[in-house]
PDB file of N, CA and C in Angstrom:
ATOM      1  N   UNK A   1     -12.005  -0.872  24.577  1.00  0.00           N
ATOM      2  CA  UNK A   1     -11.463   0.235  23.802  1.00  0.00           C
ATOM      3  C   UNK A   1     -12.602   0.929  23.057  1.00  0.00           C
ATOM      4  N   UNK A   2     -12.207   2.080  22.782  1.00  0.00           N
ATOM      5  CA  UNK A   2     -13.514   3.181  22.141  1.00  0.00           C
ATOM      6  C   UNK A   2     -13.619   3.096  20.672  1.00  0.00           C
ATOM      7  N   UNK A   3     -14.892   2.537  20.352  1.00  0.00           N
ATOM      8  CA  UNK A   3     -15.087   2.167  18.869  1.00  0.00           C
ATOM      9  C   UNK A   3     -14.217   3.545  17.741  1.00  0.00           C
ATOM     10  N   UNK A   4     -14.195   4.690  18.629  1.00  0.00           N
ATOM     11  CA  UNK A   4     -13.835   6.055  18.040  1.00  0.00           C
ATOM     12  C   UNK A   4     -12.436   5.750  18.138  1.00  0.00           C
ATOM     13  N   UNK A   5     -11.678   5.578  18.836  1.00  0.00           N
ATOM     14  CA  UNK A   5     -10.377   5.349  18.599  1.00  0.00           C
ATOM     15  C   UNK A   5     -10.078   4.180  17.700  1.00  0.00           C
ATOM     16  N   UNK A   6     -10.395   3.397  17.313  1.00  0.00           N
ATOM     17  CA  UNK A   6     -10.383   2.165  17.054  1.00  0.00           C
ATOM     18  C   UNK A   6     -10.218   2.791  15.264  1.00  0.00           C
ATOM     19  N   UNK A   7     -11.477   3.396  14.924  1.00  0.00           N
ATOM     20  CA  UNK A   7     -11.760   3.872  13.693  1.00  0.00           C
ATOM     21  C   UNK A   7     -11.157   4.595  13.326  1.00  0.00           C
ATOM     22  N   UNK A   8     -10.197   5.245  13.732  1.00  0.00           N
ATOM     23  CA  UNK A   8      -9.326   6.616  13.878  1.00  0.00           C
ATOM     24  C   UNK A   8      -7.892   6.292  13.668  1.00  0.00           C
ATOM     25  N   UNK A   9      -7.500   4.708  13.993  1.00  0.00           N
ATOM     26  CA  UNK A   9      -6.459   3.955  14.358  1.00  0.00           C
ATOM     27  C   UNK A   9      -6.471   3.444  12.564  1.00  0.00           C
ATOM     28  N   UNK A  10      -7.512   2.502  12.321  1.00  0.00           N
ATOM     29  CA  UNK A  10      -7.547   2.422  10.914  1.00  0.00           C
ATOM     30  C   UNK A  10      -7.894   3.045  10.144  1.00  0.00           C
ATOM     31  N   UNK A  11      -8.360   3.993  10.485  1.00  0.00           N
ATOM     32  CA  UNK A  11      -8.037   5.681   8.892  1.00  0.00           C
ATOM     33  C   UNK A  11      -6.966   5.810   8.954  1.00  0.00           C
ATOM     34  N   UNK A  12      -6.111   5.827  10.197  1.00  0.00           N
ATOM     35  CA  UNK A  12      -4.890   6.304   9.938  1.00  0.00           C
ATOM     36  C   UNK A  12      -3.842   4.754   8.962  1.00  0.00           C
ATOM     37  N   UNK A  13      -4.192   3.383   9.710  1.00  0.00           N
ATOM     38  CA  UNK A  13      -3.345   2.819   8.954  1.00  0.00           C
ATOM     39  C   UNK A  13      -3.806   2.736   7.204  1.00  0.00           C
ATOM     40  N   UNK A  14      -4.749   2.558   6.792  1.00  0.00           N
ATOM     41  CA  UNK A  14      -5.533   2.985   5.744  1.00  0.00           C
ATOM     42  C   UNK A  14      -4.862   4.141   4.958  1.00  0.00           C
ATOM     43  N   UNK A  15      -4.713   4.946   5.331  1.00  0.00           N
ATOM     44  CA  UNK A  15      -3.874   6.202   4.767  1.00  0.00           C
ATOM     45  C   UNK A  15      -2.698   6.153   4.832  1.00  0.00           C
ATOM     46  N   UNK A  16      -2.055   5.820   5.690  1.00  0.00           N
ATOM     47  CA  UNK A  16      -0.380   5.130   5.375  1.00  0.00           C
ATOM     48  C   UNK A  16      -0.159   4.031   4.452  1.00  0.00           C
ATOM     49  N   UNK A  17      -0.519   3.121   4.553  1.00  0.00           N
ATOM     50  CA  UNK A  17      -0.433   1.592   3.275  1.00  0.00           C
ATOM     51  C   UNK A  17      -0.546   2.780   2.156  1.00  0.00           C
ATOM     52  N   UNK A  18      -1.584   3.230   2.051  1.00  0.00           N
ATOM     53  CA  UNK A  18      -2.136   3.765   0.750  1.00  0.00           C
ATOM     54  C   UNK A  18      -0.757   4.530   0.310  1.00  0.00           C
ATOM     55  N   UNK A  19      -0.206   5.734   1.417  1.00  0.00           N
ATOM     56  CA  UNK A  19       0.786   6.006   0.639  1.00  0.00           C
ATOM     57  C   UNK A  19       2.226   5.437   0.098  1.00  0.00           C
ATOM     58  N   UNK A  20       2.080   4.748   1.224  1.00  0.00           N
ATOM     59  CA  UNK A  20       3.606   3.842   1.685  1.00  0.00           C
ATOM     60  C   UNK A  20       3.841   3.122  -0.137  1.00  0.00           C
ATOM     61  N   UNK A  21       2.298   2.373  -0.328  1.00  0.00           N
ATOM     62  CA  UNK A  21       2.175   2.016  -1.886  1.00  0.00           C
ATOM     63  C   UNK A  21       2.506   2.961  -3.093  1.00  0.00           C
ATOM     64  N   UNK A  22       1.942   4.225  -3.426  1.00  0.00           N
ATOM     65  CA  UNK A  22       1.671   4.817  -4.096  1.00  0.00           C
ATOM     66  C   UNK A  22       2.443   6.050  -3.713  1.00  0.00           C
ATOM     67  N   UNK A  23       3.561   6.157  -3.388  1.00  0.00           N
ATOM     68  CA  UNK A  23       4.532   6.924  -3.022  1.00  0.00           C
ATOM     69  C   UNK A  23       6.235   5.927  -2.663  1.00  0.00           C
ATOM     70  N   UNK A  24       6.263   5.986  -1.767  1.00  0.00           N
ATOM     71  CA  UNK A  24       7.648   4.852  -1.878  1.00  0.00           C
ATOM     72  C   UNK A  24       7.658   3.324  -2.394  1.00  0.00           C
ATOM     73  N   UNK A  25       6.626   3.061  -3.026  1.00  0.00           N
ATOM     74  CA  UNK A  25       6.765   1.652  -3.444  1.00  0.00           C
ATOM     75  C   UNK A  25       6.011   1.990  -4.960  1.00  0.00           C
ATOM     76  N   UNK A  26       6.135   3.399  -5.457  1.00  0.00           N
ATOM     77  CA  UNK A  26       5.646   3.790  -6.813  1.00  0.00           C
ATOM     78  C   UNK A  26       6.543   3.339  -7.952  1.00  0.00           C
ATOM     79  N   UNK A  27       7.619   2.585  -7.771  1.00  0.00           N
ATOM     80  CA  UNK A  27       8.111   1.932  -9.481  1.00  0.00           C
ATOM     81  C   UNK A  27       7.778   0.726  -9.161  1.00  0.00           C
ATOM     82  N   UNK A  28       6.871   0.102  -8.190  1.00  0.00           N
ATOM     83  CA  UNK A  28       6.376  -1.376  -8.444  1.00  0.00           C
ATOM     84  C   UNK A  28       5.137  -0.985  -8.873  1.00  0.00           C
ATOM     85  N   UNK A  29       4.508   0.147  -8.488  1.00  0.00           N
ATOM     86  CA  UNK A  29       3.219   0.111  -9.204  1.00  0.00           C
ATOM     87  C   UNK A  29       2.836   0.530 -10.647  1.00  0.00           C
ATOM     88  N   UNK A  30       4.214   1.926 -11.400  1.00  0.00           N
ATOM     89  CA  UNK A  30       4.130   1.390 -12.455  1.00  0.00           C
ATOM     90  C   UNK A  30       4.805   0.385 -12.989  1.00  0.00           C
ATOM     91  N   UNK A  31       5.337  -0.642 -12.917  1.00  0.00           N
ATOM     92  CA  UNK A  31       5.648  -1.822 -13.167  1.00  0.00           C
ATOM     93  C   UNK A  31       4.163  -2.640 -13.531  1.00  0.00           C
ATOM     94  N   UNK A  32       3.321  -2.770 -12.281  1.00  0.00           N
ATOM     95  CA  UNK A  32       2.475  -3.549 -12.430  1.00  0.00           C
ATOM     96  C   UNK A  32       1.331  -2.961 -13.199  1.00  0.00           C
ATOM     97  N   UNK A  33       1.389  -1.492 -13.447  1.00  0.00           N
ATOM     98  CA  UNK A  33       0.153  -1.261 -14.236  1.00  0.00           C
ATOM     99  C   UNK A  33       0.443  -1.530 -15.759  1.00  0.00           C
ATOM    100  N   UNK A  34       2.023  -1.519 -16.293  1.00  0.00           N
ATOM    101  CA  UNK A  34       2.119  -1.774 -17.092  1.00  0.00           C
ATOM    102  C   UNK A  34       2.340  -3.254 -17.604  1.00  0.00           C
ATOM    103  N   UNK A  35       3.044  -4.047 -17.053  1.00  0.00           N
ATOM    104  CA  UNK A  35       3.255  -5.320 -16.993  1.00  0.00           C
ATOM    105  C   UNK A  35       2.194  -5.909 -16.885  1.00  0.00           C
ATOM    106  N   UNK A  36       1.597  -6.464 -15.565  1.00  0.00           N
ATOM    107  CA  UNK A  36       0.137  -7.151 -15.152  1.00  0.00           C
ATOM    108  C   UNK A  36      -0.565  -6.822 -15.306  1.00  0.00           C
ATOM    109  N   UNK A  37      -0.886  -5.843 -15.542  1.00  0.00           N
ATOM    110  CA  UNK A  37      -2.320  -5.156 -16.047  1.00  0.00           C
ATOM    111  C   UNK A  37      -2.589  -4.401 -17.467  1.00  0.00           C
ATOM    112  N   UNK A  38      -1.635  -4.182 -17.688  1.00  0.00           N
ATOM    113  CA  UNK A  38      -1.639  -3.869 -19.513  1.00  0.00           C
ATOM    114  C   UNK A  38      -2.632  -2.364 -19.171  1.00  0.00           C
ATOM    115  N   UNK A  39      -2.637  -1.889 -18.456  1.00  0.00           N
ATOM    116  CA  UNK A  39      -3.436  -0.331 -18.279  1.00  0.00           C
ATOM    117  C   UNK A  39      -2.246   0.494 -18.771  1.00  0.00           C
ATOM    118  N   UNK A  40      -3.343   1.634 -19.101  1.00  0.00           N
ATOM    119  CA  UNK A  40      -2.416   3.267 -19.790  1.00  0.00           C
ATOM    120  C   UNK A  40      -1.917   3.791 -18.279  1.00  0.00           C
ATOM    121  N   UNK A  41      -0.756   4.779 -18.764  1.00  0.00           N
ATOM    122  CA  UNK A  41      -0.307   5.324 -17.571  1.00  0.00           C
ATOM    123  C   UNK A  41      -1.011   6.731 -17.191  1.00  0.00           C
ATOM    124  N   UNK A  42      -1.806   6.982 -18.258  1.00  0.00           N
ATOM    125  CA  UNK A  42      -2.944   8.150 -17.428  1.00  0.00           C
ATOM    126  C   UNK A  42      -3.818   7.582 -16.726  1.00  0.00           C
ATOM    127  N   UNK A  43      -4.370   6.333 -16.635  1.00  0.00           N
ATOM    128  CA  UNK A  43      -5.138   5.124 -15.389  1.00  0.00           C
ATOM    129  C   UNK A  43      -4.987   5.158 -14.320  1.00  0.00           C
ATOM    130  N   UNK A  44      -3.381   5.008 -14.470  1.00  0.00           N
ATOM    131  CA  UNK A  44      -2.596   4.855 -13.155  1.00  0.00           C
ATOM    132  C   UNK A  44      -2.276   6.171 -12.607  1.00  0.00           C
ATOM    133  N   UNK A  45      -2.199   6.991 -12.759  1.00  0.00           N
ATOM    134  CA  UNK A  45      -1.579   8.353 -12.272  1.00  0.00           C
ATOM    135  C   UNK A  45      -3.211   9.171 -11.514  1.00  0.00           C
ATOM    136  N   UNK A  46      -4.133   8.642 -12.578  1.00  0.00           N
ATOM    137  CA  UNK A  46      -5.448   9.266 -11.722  1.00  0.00           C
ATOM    138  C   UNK A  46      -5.876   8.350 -10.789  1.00  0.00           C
ATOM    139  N   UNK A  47      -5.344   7.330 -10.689  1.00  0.00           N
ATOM    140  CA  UNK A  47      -5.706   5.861  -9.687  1.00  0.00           C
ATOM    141  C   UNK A  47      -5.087   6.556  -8.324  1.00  0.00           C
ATOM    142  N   UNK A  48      -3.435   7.068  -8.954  1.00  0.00           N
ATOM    143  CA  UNK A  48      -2.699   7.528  -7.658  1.00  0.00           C
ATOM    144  C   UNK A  48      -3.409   8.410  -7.207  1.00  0.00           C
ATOM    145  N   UNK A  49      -3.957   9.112  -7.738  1.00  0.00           N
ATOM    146  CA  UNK A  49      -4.173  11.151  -7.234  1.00  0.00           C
ATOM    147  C   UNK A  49      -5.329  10.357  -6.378  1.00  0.00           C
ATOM    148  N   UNK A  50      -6.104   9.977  -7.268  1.00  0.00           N
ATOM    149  CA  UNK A  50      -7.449   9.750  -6.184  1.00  0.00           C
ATOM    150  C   UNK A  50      -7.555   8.764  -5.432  1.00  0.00           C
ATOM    151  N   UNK A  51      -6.430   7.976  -5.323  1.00  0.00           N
ATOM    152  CA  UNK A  51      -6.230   7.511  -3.774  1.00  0.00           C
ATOM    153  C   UNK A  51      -5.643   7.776  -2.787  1.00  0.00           C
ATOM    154  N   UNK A  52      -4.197   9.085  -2.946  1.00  0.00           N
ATOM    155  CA  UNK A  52      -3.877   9.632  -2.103  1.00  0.00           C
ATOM    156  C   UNK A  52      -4.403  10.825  -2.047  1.00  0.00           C
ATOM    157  N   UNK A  53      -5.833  11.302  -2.445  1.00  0.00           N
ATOM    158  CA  UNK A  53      -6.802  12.587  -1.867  1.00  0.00           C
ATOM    159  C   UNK A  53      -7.555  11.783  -1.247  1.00  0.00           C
ATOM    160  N   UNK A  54      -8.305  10.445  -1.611  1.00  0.00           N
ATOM    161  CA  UNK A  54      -9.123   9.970  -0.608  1.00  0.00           C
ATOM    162  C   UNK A  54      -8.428   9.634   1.040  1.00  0.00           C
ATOM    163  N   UNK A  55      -7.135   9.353   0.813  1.00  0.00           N
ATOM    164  CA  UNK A  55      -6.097   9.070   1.656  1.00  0.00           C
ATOM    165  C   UNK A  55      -6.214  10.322   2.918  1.00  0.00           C
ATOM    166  N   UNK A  56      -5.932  11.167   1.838  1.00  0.00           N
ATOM    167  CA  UNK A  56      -5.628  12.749   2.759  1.00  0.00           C
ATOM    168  C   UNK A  56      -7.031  13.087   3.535  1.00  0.00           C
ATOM    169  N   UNK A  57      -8.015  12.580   2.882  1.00  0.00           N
ATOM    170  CA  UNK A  57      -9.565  13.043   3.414  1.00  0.00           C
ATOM    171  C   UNK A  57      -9.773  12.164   4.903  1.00  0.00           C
ATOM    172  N   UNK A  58      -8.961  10.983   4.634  1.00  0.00           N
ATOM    173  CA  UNK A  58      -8.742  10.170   5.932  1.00  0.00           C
ATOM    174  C   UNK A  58      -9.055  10.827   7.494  1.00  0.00           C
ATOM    175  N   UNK A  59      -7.703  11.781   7.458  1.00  0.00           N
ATOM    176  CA  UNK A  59      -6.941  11.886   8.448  1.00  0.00           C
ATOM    177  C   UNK A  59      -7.615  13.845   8.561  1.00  0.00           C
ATOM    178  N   UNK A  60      -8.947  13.894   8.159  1.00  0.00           N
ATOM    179  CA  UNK A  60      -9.868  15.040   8.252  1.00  0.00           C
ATOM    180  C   UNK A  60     -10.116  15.095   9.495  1.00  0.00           C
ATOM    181  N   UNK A  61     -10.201  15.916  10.360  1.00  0.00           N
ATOM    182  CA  UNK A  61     -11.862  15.848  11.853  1.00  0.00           C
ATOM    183  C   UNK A  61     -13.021  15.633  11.407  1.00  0.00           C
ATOM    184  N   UNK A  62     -12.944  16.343   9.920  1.00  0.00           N
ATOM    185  CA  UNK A  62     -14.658  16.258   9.843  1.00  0.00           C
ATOM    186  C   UNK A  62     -15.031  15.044   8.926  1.00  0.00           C
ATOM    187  N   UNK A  63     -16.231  14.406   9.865  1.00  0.00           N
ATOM    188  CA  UNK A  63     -16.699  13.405   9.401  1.00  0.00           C
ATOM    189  C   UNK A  63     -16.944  13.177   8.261  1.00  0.00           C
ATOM    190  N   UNK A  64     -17.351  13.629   7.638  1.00  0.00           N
ATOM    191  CA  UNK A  64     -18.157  14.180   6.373  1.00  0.00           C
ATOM    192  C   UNK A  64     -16.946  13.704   5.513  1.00  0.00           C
ATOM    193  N   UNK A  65     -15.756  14.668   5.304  1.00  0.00           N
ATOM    194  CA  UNK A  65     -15.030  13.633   4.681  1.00  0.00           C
ATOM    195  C   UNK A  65     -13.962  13.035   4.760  1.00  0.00           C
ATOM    196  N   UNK A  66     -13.979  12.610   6.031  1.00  0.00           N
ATOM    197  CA  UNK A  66     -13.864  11.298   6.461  1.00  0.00           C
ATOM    198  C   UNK A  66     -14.634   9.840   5.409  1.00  0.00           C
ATOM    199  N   UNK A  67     -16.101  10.283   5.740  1.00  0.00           N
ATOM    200  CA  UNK A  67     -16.911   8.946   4.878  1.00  0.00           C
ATOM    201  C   UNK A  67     -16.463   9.455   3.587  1.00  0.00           C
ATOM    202  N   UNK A  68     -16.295  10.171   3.125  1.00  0.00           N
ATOM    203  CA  UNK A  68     -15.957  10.468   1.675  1.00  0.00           C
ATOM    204  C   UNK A  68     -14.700   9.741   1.057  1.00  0.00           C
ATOM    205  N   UNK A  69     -13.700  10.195   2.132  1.00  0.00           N
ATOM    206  CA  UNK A  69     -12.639   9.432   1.696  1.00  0.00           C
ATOM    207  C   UNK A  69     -12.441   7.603   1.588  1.00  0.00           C
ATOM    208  N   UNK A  70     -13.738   7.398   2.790  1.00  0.00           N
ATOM    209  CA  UNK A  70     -13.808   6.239   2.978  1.00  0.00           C
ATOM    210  C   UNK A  70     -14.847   5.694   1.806  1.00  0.00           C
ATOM    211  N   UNK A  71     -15.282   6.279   0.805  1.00  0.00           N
ATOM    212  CA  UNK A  71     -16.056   5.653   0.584  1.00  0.00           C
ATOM    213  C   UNK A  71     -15.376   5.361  -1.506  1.00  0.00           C
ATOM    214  N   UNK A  72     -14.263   6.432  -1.608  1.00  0.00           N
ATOM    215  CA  UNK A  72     -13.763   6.645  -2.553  1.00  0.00           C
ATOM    216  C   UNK A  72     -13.080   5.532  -2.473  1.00  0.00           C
ATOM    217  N   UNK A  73     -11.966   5.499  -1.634  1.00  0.00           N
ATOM    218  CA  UNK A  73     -11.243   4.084  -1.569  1.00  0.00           C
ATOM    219  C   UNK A  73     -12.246   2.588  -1.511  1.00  0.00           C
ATOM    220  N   UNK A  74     -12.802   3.272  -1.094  1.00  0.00           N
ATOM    221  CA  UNK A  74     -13.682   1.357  -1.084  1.00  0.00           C
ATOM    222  C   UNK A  74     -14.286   1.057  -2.178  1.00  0.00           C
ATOM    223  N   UNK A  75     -14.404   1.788  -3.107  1.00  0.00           N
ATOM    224  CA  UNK A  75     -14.766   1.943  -5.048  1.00  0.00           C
ATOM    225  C   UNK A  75     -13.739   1.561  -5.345  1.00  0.00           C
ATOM    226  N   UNK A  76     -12.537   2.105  -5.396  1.00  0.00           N
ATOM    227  CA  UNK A  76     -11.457   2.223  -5.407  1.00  0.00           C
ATOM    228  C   UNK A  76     -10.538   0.862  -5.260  1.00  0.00           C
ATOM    229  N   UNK A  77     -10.850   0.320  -4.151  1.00  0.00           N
ATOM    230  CA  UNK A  77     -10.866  -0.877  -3.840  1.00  0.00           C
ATOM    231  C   UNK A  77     -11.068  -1.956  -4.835  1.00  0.00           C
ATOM    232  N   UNK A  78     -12.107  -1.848  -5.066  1.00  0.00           N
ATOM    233  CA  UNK A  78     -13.274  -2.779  -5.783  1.00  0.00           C
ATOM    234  C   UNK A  78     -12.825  -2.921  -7.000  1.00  0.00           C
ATOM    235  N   UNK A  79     -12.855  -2.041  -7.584  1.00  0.00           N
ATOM    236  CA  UNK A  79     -11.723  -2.213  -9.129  1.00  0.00           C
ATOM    237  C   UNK A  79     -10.698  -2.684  -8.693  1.00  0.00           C
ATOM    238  N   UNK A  80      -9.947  -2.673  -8.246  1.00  0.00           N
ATOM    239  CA  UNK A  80      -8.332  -2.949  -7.571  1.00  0.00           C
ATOM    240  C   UNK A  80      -8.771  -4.931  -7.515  1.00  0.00           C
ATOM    241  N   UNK A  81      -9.499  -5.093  -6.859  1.00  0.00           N
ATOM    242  CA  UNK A  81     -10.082  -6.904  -6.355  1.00  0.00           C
ATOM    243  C   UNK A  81     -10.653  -7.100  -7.929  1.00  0.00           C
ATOM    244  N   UNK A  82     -11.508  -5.886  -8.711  1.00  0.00           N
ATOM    245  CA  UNK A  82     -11.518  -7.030 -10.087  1.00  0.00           C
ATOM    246  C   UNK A  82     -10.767  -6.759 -11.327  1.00  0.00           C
ATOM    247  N   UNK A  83      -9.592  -6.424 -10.602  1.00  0.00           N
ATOM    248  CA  UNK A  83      -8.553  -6.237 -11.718  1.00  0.00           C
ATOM    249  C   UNK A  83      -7.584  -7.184 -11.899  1.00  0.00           C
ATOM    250  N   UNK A  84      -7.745  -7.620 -10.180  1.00  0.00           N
ATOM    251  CA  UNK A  84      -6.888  -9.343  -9.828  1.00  0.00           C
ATOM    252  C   UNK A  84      -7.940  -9.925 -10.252  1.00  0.00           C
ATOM    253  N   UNK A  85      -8.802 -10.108 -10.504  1.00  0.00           N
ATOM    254  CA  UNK A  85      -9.327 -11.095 -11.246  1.00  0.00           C
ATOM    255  C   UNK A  85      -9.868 -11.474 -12.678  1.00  0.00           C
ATOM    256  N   UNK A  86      -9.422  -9.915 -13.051  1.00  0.00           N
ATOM    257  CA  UNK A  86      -9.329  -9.795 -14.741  1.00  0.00           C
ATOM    258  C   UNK A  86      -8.123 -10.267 -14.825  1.00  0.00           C
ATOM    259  N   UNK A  87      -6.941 -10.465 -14.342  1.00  0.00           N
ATOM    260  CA  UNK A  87      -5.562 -10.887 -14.743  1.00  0.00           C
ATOM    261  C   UNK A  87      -5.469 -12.277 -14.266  1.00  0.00           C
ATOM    262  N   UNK A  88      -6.100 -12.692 -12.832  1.00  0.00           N
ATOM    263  CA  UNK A  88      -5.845 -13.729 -12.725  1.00  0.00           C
ATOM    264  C   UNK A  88      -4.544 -13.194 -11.738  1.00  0.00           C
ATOM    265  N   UNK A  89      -4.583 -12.685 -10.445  1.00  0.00           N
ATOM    266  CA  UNK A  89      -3.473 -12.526  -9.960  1.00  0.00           C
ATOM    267  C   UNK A  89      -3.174 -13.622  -8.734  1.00  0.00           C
ATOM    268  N   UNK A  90      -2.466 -13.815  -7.998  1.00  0.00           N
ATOM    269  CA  UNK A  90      -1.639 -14.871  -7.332  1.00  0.00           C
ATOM    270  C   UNK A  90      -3.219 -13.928  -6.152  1.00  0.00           C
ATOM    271  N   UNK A  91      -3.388 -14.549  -5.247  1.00  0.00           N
ATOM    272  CA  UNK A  91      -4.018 -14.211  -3.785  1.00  0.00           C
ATOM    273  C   UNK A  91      -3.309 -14.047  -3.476  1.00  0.00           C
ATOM    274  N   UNK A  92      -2.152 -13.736  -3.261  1.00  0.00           N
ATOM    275  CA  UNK A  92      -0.989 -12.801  -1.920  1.00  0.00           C
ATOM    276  C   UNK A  92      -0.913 -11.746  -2.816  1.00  0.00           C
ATOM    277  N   UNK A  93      -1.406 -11.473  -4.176  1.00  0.00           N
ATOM    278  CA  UNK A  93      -0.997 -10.158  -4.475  1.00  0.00           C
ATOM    279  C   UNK A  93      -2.560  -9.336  -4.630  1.00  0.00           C
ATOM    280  N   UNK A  94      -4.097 -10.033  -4.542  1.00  0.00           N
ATOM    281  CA  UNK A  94      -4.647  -9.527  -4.330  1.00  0.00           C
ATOM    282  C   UNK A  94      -5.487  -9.402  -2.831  1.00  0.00           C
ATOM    283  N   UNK A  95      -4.207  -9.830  -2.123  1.00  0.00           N
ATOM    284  CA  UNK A  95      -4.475  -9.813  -0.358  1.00  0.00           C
ATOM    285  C   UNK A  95      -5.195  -8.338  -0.084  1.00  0.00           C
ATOM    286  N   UNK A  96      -4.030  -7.055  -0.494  1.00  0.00           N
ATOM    287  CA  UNK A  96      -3.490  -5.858   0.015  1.00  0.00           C
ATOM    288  C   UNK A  96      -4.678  -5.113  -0.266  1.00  0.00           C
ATOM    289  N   UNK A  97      -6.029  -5.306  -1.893  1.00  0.00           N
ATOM    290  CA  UNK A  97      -6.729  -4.951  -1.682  1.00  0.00           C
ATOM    291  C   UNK A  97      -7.972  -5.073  -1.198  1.00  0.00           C
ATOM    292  N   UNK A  98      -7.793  -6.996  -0.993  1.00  0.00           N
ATOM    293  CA  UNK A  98      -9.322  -7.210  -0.818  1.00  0.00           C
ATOM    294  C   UNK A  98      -9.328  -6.606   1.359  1.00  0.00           C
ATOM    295  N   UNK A  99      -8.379  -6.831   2.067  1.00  0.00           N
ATOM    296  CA  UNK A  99      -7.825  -6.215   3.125  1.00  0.00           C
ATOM    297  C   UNK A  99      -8.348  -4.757   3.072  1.00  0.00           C
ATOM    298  N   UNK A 100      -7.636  -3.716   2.800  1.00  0.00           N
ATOM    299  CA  UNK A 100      -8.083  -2.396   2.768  1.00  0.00           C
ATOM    300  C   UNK A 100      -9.841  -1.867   2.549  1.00  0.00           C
ATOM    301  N   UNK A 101     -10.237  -3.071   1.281  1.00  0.00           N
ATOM    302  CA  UNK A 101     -11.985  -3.030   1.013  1.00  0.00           C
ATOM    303  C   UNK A 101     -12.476  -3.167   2.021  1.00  0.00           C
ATOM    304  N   UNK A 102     -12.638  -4.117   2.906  1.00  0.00           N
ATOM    305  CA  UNK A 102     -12.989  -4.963   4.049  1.00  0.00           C
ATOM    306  C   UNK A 102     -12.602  -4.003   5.205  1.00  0.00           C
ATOM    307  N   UNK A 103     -11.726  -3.370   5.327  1.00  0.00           N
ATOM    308  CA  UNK A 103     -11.642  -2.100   6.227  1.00  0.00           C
ATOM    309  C   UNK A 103     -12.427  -1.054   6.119  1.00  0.00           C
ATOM    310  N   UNK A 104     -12.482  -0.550   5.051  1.00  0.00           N
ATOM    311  CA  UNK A 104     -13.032   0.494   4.556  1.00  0.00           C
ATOM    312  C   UNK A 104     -14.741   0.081   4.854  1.00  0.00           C
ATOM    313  N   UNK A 105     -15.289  -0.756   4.210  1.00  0.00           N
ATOM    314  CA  UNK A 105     -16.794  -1.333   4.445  1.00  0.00           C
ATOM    315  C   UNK A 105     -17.019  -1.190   6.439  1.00  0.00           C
ATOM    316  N   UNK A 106     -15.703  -2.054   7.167  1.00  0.00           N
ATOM    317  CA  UNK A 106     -16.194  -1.719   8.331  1.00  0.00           C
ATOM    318  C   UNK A 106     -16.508  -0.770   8.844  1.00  0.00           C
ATOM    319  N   UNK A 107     -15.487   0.341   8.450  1.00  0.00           N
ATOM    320  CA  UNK A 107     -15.740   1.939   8.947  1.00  0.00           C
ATOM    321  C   UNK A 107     -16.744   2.556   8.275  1.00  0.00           C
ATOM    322  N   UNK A 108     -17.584   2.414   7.180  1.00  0.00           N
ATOM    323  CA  UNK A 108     -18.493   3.402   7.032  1.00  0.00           C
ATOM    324  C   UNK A 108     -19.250   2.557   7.743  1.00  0.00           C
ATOM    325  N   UNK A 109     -19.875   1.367   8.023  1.00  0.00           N
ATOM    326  CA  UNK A 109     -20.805   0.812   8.717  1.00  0.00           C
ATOM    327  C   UNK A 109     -20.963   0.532  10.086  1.00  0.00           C
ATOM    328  N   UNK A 110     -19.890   1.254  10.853  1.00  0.00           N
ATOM    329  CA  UNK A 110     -19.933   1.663  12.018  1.00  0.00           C
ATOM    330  C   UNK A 110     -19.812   2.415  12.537  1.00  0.00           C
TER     331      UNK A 110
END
């Protein structure tokens, strides 16, 4: 299979989770920003925007930002993995981001 399709396959699932989360599964996330994480809800609302624009940059032609988007989420990411570990979260609940990081790292590096 063509490394180009392949990469194209996970921008796209990459950009779905992202919204699927932060769009139809948005009263668990403010739940958890307020509950488990004790964050303000202006945190969370710019957490959303700029993960569903990095999201949208996904599913670009142009490369350019493509890596952009890919590279926002994988920051993005990264806070997300040490935020489960500023709280101390269960590993099945910081599966979803250390997963997406680890995606994201593959695609800009290939």
């Amino acid at each position: 299979m063509n490394v180009e399709i392949i990469a194209s396959a996970v921008n796209i699932v990459i950009a779905a989770t992202l919204f699927f989360v932060w769009v139809v599964r948005y009263d668990n996330i403010v739940e958890e920003f307020k509950n488990d994480y004790n964050y303000p809800d202006w945190l969370r609302d710019l957490t959303g925007i700029l993960k569903l624009s990095c999201s949208a940059m996904l599913l670009s032609a142009d490369p350019q930002m493509n890596n952009l988007g890919l590279l926002g989420i994988t920051v993005l990411m990264f806070f997300a993995m040490m935020t489960h570990v500023k709280v101390k979260s269960a590993p099945r609940k910081a599966l979803p981001s250390i997963s997406l990081f680890l995606l994201c790292l593959f695609l800009l590096f290939v």
